[in-house]
C-alpha atoms as a PDB file:
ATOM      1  CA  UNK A   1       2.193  42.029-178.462  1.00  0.00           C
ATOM      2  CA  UNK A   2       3.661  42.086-174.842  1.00  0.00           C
ATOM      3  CA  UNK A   3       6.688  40.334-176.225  1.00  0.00           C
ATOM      4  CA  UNK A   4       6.761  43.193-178.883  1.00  0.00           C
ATOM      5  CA  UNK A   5       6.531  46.158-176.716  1.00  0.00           C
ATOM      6  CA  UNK A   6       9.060  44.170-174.675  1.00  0.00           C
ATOM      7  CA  UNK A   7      11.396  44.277-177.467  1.00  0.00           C
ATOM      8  CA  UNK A   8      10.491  47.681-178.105  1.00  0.00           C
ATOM      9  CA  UNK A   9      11.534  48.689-174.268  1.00  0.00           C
ATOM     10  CA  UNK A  10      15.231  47.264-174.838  1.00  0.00           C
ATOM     11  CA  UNK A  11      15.665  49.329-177.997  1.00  0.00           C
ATOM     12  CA  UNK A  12      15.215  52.464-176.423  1.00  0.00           C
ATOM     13  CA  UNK A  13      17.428  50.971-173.652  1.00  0.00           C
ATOM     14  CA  UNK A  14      19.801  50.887-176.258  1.00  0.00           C
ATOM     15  CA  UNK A  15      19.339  54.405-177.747  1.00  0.00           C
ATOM     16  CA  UNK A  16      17.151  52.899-180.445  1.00  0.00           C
ATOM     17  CA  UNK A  17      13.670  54.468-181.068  1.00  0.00           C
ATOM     18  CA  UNK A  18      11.649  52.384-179.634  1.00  0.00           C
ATOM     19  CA  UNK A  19       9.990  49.517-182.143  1.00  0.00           C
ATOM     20  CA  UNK A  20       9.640  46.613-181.145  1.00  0.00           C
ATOM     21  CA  UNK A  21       8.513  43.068-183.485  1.00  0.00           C
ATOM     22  CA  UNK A  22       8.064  39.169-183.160  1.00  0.00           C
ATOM     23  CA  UNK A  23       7.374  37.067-185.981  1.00  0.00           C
ATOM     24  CA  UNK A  24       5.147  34.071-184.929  1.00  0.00           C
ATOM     25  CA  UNK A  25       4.416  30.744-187.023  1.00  0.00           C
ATOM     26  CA  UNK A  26       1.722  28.406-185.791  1.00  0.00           C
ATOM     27  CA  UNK A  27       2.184  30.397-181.908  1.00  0.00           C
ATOM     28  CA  UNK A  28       6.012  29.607-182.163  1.00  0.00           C
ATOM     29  CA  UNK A  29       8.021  32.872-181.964  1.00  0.00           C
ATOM     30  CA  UNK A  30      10.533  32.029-184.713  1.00  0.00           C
ATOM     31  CA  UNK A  31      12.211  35.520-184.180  1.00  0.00           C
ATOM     32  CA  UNK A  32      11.936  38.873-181.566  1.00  0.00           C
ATOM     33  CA  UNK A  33      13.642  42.084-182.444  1.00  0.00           C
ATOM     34  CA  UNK A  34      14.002  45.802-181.256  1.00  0.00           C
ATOM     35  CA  UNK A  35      15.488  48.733-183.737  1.00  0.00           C
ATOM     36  CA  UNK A  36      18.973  47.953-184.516  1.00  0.00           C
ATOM     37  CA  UNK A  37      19.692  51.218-186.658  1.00  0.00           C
ATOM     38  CA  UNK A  38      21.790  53.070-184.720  1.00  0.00           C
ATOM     39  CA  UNK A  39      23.844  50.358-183.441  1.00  0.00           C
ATOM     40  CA  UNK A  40      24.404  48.340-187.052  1.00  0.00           C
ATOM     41  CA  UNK A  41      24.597  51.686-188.511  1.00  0.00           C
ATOM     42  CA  UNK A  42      22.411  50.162-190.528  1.00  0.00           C
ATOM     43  CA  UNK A  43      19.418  52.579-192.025  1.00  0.00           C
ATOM     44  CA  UNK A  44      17.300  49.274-192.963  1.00  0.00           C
ATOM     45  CA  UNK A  45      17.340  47.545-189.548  1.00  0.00           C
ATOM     46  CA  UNK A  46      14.099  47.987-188.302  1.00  0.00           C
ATOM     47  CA  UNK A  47      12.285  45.598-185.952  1.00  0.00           C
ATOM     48  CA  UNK A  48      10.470  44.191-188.756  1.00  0.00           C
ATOM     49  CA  UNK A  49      13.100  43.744-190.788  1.00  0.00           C
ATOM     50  CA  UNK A  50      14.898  42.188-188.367  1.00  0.00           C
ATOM     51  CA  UNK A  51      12.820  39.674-187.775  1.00  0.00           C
ATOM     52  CA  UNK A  52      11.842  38.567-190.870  1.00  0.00           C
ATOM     53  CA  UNK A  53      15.361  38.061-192.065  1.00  0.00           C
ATOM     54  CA  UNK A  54      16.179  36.096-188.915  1.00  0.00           C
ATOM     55  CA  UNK A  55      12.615  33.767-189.209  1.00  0.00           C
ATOM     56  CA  UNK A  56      13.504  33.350-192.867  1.00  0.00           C
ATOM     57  CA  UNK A  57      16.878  31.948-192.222  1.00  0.00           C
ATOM     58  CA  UNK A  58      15.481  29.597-189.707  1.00  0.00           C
ATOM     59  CA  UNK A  59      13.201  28.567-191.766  1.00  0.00           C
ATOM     60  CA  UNK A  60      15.300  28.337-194.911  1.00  0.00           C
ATOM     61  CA  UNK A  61      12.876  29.907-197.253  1.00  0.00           C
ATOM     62  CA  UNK A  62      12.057  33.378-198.106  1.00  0.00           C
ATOM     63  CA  UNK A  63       8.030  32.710-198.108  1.00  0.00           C
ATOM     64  CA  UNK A  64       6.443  33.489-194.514  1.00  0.00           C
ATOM     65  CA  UNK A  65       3.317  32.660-195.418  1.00  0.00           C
ATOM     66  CA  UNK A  66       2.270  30.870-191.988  1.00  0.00           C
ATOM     67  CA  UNK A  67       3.355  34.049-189.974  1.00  0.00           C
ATOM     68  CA  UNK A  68       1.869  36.547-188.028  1.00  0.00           C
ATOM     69  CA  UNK A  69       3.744  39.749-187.448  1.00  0.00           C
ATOM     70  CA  UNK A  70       3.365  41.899-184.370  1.00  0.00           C
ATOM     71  CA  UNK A  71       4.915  45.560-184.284  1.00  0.00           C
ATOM     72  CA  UNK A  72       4.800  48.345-181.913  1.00  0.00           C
ATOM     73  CA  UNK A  73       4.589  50.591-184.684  1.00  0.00           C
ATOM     74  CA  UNK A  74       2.479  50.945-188.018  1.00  0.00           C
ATOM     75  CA  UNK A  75       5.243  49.833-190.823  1.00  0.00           C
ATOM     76  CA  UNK A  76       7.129  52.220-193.011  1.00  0.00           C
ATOM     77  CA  UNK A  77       7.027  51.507-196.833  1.00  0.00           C
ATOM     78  CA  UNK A  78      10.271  49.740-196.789  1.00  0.00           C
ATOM     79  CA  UNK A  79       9.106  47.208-193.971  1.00  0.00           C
ATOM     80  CA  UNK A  80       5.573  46.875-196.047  1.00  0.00           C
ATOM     81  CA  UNK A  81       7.135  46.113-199.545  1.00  0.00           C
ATOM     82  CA  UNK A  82       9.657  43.433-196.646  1.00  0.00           C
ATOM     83  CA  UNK A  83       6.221  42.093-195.195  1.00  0.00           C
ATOM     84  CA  UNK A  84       4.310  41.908-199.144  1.00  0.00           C
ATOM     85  CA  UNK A  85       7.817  40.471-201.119  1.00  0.00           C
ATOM     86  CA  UNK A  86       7.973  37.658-196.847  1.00  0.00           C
ATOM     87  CA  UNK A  87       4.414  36.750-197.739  1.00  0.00           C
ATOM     88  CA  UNK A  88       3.307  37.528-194.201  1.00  0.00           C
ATOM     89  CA  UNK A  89      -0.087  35.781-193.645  1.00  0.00           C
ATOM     90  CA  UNK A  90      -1.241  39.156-190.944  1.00  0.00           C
ATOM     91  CA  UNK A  91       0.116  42.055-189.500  1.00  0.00           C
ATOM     92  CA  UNK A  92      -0.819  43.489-186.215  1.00  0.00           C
ATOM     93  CA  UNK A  93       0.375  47.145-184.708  1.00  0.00           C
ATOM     94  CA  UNK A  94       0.485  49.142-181.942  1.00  0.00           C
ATOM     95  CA  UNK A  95       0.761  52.831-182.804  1.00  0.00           C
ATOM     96  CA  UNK A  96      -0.534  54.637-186.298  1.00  0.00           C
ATOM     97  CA  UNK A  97       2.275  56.366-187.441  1.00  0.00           C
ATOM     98  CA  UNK A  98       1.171  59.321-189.206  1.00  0.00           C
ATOM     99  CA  UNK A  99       4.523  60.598-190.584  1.00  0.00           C
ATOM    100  CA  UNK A 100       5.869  57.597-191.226  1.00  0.00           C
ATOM    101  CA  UNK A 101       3.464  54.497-191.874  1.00  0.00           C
ATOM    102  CA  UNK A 102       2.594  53.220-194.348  1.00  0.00           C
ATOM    103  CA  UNK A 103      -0.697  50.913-193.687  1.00  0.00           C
ATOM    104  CA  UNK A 104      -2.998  53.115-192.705  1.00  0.00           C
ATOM    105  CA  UNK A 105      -1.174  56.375-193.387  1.00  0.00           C
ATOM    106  CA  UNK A 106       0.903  57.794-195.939  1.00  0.00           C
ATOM    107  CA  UNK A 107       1.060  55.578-199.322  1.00  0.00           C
ATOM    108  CA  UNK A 108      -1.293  52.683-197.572  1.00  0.00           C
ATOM    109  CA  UNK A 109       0.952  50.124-199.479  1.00  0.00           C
ATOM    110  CA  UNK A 110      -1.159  47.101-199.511  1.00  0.00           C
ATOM    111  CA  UNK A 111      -3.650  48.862-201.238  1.00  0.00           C
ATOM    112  CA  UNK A 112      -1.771  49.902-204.101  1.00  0.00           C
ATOM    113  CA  UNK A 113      -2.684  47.562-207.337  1.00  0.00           C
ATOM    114  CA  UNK A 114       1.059  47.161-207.301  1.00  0.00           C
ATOM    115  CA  UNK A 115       1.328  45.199-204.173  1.00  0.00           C
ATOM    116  CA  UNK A 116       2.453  41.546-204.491  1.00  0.00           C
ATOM    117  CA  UNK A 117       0.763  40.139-201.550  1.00  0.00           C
ATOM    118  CA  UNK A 118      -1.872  41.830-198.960  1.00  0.00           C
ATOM    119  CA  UNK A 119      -1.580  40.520-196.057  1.00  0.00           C
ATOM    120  CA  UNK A 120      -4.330  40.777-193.042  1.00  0.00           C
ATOM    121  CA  UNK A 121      -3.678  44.085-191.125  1.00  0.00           C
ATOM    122  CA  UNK A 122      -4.853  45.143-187.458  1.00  0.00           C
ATOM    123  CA  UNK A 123      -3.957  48.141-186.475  1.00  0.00           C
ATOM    124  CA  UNK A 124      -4.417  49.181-182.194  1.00  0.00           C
ATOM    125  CA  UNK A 125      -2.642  46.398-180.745  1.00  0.00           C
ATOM    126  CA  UNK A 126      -1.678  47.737-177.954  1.00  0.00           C
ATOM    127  CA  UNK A 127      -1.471  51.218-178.782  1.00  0.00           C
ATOM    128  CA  UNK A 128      -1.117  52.922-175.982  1.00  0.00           C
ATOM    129  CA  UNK A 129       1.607  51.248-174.629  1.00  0.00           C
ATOM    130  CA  UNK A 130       3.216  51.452-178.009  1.00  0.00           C
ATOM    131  CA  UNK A 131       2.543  55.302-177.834  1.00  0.00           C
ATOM    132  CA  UNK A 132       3.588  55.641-174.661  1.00  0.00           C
ATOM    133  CA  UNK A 133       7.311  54.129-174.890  1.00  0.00           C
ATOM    134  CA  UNK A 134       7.585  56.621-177.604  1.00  0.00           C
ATOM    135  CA  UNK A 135       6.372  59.641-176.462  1.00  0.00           C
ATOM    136  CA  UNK A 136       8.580  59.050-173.386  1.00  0.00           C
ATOM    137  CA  UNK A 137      11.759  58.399-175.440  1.00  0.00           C
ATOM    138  CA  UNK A 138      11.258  61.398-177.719  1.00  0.00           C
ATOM    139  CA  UNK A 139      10.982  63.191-174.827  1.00  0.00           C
ATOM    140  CA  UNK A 140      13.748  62.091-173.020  1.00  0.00           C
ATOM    141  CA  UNK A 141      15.970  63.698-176.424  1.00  0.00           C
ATOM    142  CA  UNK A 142      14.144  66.867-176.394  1.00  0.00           C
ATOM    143  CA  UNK A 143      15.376  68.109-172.926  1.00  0.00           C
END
């Protein structure tokens, strides 16, 4: 997660709301990504998706099922149905994101009946931190 929230602290370095994600096979980080949204002007590049696009190319096959996930930030319902279609084997998160998750908030996608694949999900990860490089860049706009 400290690689996460480290990818998370160059996003917002960039402009980028701070999210940060690693994609890990086996402890091998196959791929580490911050929020590219703003910058690809690109709506669907999130961390997550990020990195599971770039661990999938390495790895020449669209099935993750060895990987781990870590995010700064509970998954939206476009990076859950990305983690359910990748096959991710867990997911672990900093922050609950009440407006905008989609684990343990919002539409809980992995436990619709219509999810593909449930992976293992651990929310807390480093929350605070998470919370914290949020709060302070959301701030920062406000002023």
């Amino acid at each position: 997660m400290a690689r996460a929230l480290a990818e998370a602290a160059n996003a917002a370095a960039r402009g980028e709301v701070p999210v940060g994600a690693v994609l890990v096979q086996q402890g091998e980080v196959l791929a580490a990504d911050g929020n590219r949204t703003r910058e690809q002007a690109d709506p669907t590049a999130h961390a997550e998706m990020l990195v599971i696009r770039a661990a999938a190319a390495r790895l020449g096959n669209d099935r993750l099922g060895a990987c781990d996930l870590y995010v700064t930030l509970e998954p939206c319902t476009m990076c859950a149905g990305a983690i359910s279609f990748a096959r991710l084997r867990r997911v672990y998160y900093g922050a609950p994101d009440p407006k905008g998750g989609a684990v343990e908030s919002g539409v809980r996608f992995f436990d619709q009946a219509t999810c593909h694949h449930r992976p293992d999900t651990y929310g807390g990860l480093g929350e605070r931190e998470s919370a914290q490089l949020l709060r302070d860049f959301f701030a920062g706009r406000r002023t």
